[in-house]
N, C-alpha and C. Protein backbone atom coordinates (compact mmCIF):
# COMPACT_ATOMS: atom_id res chain seq x y z
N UNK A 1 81.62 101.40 108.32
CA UNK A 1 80.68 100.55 107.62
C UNK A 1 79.26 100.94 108.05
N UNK A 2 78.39 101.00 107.05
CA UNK A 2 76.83 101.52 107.48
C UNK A 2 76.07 100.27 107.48
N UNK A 3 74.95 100.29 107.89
CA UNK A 3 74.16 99.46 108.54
C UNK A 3 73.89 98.38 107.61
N UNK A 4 73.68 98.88 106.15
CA UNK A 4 73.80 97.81 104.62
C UNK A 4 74.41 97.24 104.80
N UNK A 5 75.98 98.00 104.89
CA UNK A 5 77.28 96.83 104.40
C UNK A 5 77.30 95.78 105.97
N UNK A 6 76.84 96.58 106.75
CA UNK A 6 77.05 95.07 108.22
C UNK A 6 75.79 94.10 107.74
N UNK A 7 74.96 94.42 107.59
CA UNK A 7 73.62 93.20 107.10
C UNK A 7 74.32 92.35 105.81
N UNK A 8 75.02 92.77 104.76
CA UNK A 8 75.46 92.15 103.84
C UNK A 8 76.60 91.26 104.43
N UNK A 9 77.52 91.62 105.26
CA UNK A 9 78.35 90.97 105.32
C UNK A 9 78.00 89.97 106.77
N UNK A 10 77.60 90.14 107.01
CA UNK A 10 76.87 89.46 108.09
C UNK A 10 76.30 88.04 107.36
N UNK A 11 75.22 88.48 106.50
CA UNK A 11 74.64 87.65 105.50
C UNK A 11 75.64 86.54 104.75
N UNK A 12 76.73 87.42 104.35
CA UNK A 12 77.52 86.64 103.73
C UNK A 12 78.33 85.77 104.72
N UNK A 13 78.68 86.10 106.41
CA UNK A 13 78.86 85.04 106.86
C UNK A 13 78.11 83.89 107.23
N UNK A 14 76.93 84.10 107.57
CA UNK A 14 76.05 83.02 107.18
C UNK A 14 75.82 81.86 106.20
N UNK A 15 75.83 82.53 105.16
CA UNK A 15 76.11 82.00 103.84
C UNK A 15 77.04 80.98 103.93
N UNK A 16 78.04 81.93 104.23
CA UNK A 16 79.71 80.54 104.29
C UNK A 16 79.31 80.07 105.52
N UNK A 17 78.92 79.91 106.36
CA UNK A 17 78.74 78.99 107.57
C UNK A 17 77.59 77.64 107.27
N UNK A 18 76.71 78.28 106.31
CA UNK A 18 75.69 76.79 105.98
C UNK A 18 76.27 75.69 104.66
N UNK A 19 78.07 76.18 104.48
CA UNK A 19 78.44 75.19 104.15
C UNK A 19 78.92 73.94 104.73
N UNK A 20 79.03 74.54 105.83
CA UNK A 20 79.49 73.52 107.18
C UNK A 20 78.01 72.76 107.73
N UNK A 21 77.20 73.75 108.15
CA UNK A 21 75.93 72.76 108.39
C UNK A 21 74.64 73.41 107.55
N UNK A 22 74.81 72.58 106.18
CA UNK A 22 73.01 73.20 105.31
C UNK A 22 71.85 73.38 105.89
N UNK A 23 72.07 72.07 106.96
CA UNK A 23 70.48 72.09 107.46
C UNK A 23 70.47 73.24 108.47
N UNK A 24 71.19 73.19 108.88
CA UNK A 24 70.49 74.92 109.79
C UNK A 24 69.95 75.80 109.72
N UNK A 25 68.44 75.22 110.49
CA UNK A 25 67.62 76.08 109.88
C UNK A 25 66.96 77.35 110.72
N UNK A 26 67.75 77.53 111.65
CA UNK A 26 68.00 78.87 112.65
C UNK A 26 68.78 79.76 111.58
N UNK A 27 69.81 78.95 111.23
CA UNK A 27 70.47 80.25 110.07
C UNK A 27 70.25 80.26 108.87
N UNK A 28 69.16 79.49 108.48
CA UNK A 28 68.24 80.16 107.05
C UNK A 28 67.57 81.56 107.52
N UNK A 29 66.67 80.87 109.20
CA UNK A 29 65.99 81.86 109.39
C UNK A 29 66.35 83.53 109.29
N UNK A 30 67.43 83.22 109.80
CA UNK A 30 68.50 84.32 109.87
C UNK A 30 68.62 84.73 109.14
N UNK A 31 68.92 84.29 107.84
CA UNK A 31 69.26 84.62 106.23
C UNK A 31 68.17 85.36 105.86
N UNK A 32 66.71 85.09 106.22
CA UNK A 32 65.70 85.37 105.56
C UNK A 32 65.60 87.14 106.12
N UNK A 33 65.64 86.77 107.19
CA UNK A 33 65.26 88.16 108.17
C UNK A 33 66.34 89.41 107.32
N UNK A 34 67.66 88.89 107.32
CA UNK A 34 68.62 89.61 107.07
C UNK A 34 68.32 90.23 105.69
N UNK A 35 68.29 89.28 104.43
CA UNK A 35 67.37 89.30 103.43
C UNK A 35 66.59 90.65 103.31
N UNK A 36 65.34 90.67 104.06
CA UNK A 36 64.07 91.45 104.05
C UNK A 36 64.98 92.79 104.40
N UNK A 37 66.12 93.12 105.61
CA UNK A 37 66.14 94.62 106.08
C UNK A 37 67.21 94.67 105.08
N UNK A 38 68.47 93.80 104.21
CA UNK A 38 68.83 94.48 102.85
C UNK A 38 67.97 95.24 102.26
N UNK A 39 66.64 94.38 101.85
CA UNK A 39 65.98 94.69 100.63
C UNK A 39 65.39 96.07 101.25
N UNK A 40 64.92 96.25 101.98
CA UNK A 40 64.52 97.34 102.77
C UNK A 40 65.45 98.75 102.74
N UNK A 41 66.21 98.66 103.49
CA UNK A 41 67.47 99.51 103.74
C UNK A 41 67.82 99.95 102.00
N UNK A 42 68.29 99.11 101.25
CA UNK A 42 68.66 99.52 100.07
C UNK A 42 67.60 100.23 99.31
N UNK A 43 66.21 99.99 99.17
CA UNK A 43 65.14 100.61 98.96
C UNK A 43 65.17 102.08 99.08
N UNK A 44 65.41 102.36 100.45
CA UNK A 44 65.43 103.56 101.00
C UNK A 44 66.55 104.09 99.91
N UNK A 45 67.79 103.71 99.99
CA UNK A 45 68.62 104.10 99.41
C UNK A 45 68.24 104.50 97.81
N UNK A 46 67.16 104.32 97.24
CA UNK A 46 66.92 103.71 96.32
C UNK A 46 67.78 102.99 95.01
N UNK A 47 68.25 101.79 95.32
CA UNK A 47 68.99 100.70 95.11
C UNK A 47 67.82 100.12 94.28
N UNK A 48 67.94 99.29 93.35
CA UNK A 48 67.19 99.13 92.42
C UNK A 48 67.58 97.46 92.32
N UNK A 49 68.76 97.25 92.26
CA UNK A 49 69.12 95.57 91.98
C UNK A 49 69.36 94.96 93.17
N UNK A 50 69.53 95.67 94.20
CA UNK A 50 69.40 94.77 95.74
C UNK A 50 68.48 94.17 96.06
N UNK A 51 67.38 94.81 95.98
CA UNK A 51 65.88 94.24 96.52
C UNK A 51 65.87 92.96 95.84
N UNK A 52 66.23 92.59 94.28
CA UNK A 52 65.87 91.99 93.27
C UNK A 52 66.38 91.05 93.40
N UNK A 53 67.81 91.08 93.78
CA UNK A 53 68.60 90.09 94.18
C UNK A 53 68.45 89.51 96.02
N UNK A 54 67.74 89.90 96.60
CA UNK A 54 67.24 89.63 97.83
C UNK A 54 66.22 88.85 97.87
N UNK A 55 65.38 88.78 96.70
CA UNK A 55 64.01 87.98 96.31
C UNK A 55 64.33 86.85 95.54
N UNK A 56 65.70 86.98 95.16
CA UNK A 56 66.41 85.54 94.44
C UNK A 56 66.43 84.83 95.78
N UNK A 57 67.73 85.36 96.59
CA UNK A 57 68.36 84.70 97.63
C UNK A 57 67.29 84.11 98.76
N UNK A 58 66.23 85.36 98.64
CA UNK A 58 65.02 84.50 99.96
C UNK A 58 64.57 82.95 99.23
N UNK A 59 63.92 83.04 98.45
CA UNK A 59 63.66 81.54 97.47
C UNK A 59 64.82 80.95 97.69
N UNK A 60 66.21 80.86 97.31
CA UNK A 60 67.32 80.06 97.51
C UNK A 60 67.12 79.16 99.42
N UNK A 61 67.11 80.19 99.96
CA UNK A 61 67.36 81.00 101.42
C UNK A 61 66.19 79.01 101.90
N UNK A 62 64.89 79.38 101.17
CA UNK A 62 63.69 78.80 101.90
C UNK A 62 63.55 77.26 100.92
N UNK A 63 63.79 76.78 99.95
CA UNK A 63 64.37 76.00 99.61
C UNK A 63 64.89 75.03 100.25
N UNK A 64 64.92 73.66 99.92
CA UNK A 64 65.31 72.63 100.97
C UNK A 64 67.24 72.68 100.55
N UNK A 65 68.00 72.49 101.65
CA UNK A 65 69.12 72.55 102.02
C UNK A 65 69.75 71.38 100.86
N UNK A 66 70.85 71.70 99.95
CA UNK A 66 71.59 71.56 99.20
C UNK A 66 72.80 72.14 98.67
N UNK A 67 73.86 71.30 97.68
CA UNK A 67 75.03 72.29 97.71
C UNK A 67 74.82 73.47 97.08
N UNK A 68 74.00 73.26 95.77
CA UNK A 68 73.66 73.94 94.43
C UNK A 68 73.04 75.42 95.42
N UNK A 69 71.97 74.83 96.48
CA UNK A 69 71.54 75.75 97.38
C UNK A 69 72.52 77.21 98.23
N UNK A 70 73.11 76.21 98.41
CA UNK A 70 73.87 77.07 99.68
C UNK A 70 75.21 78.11 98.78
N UNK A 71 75.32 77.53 97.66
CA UNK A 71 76.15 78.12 96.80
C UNK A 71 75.48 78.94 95.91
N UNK A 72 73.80 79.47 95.84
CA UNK A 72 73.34 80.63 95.06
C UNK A 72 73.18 81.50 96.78
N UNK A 73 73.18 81.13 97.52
CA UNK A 73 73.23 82.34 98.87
C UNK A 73 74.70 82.70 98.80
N UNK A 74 75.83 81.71 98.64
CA UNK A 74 76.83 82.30 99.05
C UNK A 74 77.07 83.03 97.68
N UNK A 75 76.79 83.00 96.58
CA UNK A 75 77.60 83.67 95.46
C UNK A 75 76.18 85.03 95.19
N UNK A 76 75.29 85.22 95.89
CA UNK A 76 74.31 86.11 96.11
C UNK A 76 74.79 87.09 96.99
N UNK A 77 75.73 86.51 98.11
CA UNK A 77 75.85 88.09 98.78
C UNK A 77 76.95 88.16 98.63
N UNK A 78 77.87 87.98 97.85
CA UNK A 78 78.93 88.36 97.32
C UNK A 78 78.64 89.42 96.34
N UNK A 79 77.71 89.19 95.42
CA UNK A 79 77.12 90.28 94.75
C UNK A 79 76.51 91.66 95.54
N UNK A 80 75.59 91.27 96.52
CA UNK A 80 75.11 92.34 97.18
C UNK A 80 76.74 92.87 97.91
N UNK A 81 77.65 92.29 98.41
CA UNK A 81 78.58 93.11 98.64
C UNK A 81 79.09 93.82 98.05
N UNK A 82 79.76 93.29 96.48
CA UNK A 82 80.57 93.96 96.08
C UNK A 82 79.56 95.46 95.20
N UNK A 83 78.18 95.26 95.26
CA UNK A 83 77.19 96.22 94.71
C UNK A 83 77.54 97.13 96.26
N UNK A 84 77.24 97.23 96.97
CA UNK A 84 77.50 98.08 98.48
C UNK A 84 79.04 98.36 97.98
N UNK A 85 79.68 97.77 98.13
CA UNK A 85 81.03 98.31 97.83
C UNK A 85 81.43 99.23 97.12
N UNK A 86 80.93 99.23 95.75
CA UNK A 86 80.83 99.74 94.83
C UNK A 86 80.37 101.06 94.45
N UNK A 87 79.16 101.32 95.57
CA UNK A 87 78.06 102.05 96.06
C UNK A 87 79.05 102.78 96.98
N UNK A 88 79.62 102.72 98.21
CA UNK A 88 80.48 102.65 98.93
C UNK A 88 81.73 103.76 98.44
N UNK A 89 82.17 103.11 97.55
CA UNK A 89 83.54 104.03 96.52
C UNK A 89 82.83 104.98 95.51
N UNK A 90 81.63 105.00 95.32
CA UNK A 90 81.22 105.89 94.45
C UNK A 90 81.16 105.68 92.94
N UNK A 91 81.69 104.12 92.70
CA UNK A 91 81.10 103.56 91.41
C UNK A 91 80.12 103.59 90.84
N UNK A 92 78.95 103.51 91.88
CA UNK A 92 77.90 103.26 91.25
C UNK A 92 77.07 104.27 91.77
């Protein structure tokens, strides 16, 4: 796994963990940071819909804590995964 797919999936455990506690806001912070070196890293790569979808999820990310909330982060890096994945196998 390269340094993308650990930030994504990383991200995505986060994600599923602020269903248990929304307000945590150490692991928004977290989210956010993680966020920025996707959008970064994939850049390099030049990845075109990561960044894009990283600038969704930060707004979601910074947003006051809700379900509607915590469920566009978690169904956000499910996307950035299965895009790495995808990327990954040579789909894309």
């Amino acid at each position: 796994m390269d340094a993308l797919g650990k930030l994504c999936t990383e991200g995505k455990q986060l994600a599923d963990y602020l269903w248990q506690v929304p307000k945590d806001e150490a692991a928004r912070q977290k989210i956010v940071a993680i966020l920025d070196q996707i959008a970064a890293e994939a850049g390099k790569q030049g990845r075109k819909e990561m960044p894009r979808i990283c600038a969704e999820l930060t707004t979601a990310a910074k947003a006051s804590p809700s379900p509607q909330q915590v469920d566009v982060l978690v169904s956000g890096f499910d996307r950035l995964v299965n895009l790495w994945q995808a990327a990954k196998s040579g789909l894309l």
